[in-house]
PDB file of N, CA and C in Angstrom:
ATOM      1  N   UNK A   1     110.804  89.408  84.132  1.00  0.00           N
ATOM      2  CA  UNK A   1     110.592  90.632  84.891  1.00  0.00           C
ATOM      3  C   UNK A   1     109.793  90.315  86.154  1.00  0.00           C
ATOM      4  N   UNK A   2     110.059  91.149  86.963  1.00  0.00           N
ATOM      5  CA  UNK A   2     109.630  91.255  88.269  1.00  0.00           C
ATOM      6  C   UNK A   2     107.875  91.090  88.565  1.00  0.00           C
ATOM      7  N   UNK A   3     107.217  90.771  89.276  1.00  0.00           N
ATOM      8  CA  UNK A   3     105.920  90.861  89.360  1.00  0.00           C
ATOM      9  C   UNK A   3     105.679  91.837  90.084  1.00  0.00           C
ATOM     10  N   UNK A   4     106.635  92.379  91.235  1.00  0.00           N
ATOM     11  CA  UNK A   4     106.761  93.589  92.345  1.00  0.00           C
ATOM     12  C   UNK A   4     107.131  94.634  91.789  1.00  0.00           C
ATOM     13  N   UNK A   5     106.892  95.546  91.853  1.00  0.00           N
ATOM     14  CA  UNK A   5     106.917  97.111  91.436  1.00  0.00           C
ATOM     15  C   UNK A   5     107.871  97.286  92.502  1.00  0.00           C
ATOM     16  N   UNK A   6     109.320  98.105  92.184  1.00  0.00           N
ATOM     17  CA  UNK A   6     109.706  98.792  93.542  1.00  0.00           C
ATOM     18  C   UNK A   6     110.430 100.009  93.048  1.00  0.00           C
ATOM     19  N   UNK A   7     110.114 100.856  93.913  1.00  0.00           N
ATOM     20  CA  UNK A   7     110.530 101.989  93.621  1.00  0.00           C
ATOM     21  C   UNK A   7     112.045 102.811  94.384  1.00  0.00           C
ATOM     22  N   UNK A   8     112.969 103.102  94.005  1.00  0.00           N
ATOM     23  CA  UNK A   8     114.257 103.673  94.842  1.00  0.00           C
ATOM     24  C   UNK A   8     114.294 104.713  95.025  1.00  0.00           C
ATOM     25  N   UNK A   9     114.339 104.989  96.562  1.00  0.00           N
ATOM     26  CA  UNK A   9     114.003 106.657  97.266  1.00  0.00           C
ATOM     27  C   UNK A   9     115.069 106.805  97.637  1.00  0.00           C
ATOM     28  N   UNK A  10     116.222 106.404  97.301  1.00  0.00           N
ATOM     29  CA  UNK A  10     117.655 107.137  97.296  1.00  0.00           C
ATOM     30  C   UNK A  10     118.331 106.402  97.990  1.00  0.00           C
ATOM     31  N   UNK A  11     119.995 106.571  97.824  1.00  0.00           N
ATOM     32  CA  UNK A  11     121.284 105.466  98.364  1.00  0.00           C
ATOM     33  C   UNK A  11     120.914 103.947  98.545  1.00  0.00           C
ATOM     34  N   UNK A  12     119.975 103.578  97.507  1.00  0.00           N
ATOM     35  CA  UNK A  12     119.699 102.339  97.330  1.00  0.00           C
ATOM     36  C   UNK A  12     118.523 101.831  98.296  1.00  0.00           C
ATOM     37  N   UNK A  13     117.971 102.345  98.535  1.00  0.00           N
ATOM     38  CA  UNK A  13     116.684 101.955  99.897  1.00  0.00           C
ATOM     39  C   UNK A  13     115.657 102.111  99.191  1.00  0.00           C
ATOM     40  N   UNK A  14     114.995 100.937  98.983  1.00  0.00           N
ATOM     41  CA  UNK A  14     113.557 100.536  97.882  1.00  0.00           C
ATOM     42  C   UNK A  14     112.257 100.797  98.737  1.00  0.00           C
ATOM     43  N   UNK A  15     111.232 100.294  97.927  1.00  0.00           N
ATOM     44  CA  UNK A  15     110.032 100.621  98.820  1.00  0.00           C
ATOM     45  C   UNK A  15     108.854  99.840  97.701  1.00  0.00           C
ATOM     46  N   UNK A  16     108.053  98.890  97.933  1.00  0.00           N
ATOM     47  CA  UNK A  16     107.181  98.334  97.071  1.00  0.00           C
ATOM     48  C   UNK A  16     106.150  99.312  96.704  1.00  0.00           C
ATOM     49  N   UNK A  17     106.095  99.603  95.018  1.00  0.00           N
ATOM     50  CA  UNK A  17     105.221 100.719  95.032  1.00  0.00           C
ATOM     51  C   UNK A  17     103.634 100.667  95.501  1.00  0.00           C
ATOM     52  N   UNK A  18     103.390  99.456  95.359  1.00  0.00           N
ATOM     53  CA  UNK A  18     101.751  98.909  95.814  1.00  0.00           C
ATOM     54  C   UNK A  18     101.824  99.250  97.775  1.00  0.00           C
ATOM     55  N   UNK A  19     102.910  99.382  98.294  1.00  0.00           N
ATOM     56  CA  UNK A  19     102.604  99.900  99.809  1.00  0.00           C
ATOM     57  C   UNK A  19     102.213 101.634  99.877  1.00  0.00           C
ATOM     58  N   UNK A  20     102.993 102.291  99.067  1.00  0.00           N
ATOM     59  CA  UNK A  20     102.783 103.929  98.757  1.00  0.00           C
ATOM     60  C   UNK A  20     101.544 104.379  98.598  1.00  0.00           C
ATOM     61  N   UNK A  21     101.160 104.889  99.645  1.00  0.00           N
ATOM     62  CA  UNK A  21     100.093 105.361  99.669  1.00  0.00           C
ATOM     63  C   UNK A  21      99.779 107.142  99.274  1.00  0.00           C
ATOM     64  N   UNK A  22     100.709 108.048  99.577  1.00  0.00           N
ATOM     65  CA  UNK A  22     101.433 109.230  99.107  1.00  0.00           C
ATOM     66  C   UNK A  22     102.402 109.712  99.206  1.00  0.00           C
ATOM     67  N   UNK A  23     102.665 110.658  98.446  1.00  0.00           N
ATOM     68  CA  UNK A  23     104.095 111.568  98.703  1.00  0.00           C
ATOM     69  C   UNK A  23     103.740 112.686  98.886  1.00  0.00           C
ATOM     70  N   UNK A  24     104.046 113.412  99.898  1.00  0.00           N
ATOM     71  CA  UNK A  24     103.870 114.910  99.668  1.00  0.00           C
ATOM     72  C   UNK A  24     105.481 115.528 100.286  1.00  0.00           C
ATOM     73  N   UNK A  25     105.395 116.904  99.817  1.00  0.00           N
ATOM     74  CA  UNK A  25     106.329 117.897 100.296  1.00  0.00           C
ATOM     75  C   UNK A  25     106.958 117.684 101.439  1.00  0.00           C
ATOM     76  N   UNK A  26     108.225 117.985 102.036  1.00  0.00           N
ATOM     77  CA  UNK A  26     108.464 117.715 103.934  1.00  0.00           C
ATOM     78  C   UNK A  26     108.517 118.564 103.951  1.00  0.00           C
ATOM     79  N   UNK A  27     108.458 119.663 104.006  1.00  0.00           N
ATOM     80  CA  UNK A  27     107.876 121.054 104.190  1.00  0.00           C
ATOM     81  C   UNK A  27     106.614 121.635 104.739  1.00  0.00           C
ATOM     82  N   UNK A  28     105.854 120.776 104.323  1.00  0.00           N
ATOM     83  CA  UNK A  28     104.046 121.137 104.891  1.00  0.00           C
ATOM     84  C   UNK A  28     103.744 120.987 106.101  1.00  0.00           C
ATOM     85  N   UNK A  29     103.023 122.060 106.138  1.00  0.00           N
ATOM     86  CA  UNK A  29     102.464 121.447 107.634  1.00  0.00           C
ATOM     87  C   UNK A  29     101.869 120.280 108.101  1.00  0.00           C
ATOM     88  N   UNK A  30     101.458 119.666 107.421  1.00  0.00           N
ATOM     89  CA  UNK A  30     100.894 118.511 107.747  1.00  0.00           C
ATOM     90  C   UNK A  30     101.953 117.237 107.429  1.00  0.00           C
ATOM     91  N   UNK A  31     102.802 116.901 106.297  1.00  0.00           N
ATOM     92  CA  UNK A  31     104.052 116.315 106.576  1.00  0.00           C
ATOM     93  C   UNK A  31     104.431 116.844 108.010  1.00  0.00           C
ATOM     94  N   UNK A  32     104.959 117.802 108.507  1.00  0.00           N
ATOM     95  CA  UNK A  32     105.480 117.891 109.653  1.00  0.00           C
ATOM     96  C   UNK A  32     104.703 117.409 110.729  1.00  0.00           C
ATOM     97  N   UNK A  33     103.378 117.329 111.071  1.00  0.00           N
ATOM     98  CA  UNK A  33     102.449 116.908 111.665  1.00  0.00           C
ATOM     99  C   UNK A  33     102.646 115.361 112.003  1.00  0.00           C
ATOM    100  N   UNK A  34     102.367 114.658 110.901  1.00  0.00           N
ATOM    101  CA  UNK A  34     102.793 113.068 110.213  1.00  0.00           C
ATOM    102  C   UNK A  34     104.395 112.501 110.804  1.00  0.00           C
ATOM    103  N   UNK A  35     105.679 113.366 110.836  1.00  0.00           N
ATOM    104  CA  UNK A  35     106.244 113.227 111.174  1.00  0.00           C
ATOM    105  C   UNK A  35     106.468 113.084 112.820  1.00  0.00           C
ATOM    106  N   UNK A  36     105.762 114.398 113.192  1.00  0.00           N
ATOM    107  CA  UNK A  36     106.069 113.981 115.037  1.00  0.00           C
ATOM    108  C   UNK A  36     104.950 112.724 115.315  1.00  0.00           C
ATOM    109  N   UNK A  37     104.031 112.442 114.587  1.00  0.00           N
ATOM    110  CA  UNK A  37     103.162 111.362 115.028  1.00  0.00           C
ATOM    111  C   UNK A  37     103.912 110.126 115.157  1.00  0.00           C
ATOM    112  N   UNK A  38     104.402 109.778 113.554  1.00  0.00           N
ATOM    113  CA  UNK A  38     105.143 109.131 112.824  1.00  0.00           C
ATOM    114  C   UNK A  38     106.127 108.411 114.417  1.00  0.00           C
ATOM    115  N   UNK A  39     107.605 109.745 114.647  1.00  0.00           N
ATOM    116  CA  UNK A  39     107.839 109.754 115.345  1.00  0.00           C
ATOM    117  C   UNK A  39     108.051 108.853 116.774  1.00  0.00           C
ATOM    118  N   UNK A  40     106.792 109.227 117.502  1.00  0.00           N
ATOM    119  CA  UNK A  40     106.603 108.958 118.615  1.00  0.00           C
ATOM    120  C   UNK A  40     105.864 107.711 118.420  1.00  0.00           C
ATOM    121  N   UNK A  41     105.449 106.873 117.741  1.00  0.00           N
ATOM    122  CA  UNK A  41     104.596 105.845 117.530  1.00  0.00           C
ATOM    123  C   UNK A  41     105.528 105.036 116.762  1.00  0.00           C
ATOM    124  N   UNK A  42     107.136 105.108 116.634  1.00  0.00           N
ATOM    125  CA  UNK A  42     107.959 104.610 115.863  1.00  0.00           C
ATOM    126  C   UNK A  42     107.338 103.943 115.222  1.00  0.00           C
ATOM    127  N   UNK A  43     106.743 104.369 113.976  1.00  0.00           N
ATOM    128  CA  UNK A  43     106.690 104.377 112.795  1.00  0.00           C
ATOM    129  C   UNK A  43     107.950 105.145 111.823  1.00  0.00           C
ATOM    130  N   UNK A  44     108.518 105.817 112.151  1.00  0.00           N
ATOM    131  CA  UNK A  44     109.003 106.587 111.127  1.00  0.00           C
ATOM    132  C   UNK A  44     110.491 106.228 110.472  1.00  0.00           C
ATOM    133  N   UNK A  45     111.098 106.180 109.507  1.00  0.00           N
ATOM    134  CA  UNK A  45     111.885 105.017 108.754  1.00  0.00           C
ATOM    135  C   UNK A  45     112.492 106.706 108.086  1.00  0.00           C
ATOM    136  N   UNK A  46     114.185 106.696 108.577  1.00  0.00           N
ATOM    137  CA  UNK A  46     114.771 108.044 107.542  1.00  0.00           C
ATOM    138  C   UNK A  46     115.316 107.482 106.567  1.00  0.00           C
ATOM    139  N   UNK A  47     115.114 107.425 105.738  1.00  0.00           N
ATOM    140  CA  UNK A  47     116.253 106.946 104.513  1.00  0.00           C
ATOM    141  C   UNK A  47     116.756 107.710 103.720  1.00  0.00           C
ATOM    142  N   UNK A  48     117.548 109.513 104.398  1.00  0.00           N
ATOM    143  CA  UNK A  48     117.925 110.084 103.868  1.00  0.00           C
ATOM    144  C   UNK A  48     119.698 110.006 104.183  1.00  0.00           C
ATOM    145  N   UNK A  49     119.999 109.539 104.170  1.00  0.00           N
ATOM    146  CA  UNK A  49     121.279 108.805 104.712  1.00  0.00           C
ATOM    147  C   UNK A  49     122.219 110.812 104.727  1.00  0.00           C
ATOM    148  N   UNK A  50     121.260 111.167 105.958  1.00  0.00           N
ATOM    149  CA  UNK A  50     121.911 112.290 106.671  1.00  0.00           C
ATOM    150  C   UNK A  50     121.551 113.590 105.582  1.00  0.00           C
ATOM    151  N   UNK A  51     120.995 113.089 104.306  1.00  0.00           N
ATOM    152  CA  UNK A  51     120.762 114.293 103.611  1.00  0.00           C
ATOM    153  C   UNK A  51     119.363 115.482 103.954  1.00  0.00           C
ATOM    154  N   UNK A  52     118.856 116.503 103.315  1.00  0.00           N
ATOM    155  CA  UNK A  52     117.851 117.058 103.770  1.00  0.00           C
ATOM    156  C   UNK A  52     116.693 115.966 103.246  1.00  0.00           C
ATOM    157  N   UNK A  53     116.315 116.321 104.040  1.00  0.00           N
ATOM    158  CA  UNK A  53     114.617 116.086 103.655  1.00  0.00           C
ATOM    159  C   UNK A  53     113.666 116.596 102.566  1.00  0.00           C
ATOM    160  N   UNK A  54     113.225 116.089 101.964  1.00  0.00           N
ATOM    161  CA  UNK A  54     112.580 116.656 100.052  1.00  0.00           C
ATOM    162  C   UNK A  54     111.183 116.069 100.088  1.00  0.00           C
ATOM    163  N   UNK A  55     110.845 114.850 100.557  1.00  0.00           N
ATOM    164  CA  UNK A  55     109.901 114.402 100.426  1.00  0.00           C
ATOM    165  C   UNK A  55     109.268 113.398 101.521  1.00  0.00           C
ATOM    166  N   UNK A  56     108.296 113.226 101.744  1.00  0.00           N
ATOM    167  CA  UNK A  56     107.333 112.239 102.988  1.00  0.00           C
ATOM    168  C   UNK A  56     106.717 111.214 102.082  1.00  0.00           C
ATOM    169  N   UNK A  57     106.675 109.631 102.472  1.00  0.00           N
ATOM    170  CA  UNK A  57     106.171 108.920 101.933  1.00  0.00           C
ATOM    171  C   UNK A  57     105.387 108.305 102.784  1.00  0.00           C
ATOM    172  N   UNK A  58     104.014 108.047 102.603  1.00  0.00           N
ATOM    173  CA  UNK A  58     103.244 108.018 103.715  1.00  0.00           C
ATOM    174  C   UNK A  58     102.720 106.535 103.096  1.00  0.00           C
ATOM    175  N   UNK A  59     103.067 105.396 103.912  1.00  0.00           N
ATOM    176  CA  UNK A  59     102.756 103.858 103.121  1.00  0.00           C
ATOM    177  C   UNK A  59     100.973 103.528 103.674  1.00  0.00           C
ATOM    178  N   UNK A  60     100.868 102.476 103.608  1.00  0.00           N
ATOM    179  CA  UNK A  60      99.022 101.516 103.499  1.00  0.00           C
ATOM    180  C   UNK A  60      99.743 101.085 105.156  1.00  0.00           C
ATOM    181  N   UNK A  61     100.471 100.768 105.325  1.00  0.00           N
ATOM    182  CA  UNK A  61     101.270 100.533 107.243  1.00  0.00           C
ATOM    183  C   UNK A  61     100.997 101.934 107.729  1.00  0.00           C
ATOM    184  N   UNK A  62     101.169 102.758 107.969  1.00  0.00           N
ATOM    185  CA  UNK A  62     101.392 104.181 108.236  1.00  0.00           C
ATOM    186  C   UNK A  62     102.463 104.094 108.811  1.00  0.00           C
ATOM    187  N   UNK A  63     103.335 103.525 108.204  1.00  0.00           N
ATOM    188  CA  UNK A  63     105.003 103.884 108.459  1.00  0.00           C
ATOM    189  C   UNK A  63     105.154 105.400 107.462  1.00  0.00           C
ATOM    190  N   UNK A  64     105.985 105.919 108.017  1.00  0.00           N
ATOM    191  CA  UNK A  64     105.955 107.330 107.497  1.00  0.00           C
ATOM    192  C   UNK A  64     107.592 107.189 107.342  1.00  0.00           C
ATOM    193  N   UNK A  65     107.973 107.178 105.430  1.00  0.00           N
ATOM    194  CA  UNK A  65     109.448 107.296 105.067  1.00  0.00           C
ATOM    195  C   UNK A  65     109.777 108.481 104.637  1.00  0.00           C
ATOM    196  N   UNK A  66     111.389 109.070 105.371  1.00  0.00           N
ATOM    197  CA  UNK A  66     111.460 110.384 104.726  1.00  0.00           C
ATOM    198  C   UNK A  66     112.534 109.991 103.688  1.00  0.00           C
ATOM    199  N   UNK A  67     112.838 110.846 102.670  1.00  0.00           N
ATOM    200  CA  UNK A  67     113.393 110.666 101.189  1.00  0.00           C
ATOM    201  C   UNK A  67     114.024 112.132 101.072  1.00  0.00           C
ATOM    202  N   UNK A  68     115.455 111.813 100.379  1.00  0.00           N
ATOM    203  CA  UNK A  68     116.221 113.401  99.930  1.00  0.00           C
ATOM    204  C   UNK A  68     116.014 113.343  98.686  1.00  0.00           C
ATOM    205  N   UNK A  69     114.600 112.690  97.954  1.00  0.00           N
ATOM    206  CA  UNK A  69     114.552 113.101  96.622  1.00  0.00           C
ATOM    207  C   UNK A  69     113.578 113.517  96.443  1.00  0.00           C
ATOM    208  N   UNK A  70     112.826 113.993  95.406  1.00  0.00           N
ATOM    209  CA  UNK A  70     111.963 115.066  95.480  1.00  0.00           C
ATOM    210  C   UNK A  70     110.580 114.496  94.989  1.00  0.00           C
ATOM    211  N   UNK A  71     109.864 115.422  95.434  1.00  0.00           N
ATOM    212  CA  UNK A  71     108.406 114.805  95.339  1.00  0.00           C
ATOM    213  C   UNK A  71     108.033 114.615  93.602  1.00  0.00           C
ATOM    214  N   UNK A  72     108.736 115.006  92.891  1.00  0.00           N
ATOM    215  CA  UNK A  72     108.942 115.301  91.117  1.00  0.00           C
ATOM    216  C   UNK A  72     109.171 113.846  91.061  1.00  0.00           C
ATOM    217  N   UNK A  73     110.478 113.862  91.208  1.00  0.00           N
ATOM    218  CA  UNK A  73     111.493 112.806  90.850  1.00  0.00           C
ATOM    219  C   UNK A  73     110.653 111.099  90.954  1.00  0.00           C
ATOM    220  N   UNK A  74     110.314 110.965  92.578  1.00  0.00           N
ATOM    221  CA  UNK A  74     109.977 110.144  92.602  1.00  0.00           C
ATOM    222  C   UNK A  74     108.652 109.516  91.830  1.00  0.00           C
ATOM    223  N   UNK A  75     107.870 110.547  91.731  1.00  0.00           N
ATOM    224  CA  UNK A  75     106.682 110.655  90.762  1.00  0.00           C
ATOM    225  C   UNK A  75     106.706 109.689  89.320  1.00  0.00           C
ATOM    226  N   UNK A  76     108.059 110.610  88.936  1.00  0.00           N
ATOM    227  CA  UNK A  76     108.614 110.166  87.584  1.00  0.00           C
ATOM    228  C   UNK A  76     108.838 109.068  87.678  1.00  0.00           C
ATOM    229  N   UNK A  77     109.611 108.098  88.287  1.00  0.00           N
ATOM    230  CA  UNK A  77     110.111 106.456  88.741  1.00  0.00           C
ATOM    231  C   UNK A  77     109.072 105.972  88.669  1.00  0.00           C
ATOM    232  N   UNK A  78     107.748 106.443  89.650  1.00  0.00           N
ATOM    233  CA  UNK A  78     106.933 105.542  89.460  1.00  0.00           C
ATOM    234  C   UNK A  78     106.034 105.537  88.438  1.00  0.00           C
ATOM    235  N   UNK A  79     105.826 106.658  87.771  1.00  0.00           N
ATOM    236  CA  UNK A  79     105.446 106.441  86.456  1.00  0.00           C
ATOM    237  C   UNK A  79     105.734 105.709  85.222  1.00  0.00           C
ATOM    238  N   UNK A  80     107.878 106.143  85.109  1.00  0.00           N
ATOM    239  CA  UNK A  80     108.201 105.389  84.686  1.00  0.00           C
ATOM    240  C   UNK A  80     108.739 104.214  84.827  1.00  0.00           C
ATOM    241  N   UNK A  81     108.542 103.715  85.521  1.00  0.00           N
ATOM    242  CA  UNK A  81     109.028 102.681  86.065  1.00  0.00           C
ATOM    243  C   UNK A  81     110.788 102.218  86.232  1.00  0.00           C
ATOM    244  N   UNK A  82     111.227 103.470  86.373  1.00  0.00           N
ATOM    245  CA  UNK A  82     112.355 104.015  85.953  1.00  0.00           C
ATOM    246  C   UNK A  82     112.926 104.254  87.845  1.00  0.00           C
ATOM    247  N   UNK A  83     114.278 103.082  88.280  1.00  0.00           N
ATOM    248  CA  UNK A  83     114.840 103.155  89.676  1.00  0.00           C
ATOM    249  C   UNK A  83     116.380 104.010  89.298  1.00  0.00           C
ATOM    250  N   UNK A  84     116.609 104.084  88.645  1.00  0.00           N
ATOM    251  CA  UNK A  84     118.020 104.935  88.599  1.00  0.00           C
ATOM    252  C   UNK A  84     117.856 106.275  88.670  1.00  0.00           C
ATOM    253  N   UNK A  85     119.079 106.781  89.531  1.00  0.00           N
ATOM    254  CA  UNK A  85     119.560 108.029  90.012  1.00  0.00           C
ATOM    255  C   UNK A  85     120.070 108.800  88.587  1.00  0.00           C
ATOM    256  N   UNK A  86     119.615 109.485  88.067  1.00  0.00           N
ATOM    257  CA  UNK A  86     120.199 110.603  86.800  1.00  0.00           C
ATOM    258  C   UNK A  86     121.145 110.736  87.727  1.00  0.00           C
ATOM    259  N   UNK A  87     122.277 111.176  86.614  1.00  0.00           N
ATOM    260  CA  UNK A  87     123.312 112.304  87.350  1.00  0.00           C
ATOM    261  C   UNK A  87     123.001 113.456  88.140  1.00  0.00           C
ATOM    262  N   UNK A  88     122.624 114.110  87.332  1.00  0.00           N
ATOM    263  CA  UNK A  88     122.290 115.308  88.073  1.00  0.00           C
ATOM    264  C   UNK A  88     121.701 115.607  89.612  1.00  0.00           C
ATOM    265  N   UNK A  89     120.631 114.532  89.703  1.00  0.00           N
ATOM    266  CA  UNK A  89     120.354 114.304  91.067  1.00  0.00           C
ATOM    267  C   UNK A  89     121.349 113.763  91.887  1.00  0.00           C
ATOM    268  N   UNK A  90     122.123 112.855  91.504  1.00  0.00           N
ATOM    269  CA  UNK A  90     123.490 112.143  91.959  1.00  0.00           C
ATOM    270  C   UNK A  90     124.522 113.705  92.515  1.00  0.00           C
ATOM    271  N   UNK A  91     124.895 114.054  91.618  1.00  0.00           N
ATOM    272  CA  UNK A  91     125.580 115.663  91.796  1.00  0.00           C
ATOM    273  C   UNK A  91     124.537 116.352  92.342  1.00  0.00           C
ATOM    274  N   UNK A  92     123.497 116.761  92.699  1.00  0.00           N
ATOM    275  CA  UNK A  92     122.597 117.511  93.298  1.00  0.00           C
ATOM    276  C   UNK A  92     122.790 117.322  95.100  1.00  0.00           C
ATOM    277  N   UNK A  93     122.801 115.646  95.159  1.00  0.00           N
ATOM    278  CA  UNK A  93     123.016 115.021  96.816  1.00  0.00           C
ATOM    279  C   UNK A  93     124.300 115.311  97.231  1.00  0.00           C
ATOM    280  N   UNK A  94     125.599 114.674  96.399  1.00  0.00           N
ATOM    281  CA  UNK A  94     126.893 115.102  96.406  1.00  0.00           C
ATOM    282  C   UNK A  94     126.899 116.472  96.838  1.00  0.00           C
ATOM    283  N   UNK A  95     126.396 117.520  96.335  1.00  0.00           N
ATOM    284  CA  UNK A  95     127.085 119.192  96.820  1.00  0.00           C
ATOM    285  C   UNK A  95     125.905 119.219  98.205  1.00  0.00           C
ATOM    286  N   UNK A  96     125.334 118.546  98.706  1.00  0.00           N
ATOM    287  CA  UNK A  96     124.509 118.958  99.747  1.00  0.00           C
ATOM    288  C   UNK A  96     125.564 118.456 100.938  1.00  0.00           C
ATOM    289  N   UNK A  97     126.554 117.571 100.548  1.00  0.00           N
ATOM    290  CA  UNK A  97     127.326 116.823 101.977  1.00  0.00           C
ATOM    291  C   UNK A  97     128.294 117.296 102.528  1.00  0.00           C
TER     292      UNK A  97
END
C-alpha cells in the first residue's frame, strides 16, 4: 500500500490528502471571495470538467481547487479512505450534462 494518501475530487483528478487544507461550500461568501483571489493570482485549478461547482478545496499552496462533488462526499473519502465514485453520484453528474 501506498504511503501517500490521495484523495479523488471527480473524473479522475486526485489531490494528496496531506496538501488539503479545507473544504468548504462554493456557495459562501467567502469561497466566492477565495475564488476571485484564487483567480487573479492564478492559483485557481477547475477540476469540474464543465460540471457545477459543489465544493472549494483550499490546499497548504493556496492553490484554490474547485470540485462537482460535494463537501459530504469528499469528507467521506477522506475519512474513509475510500477514492471511488458510488453510482449514484456517477448518475447524479451524468443528469447535470
Amino acid at each position: 500500500m501506498s504511503a501517500f494518501k490521495i484523495l479523488n475530487i471527480g473524473f479522475s483528478n486526485i489531490l494528496m490528502t496531506s496538501r488539503v487544507v479545507t473544504i468548504i461550500h462554493a456557495d459562501s461568501a467567502s469561497a466566492r471571495r477565495l475564488r476571485s483571489e484564487a483567480k487573479s493570482n492564478g492559483h485557481l485549478v477547475d477540476a469540474t470538467n464543465g460540471r457545477k461547482t459543489r465544493s472549494v478545496i483550499l490546499t497548504d499552496t493556496n492553490h484554490l481547487i474547485l470540485s462537482s462533488l460535494k463537501v459530504e462526499s469528499l469528507a467521506r473519502r477522506i475519512e474513509a479512505d475510500d477514492n471511488s465514485l458510488p453510482a449514484l453520484e456517477e448518475e447524479s453528474l451524468e443528469s447535470e450534462s
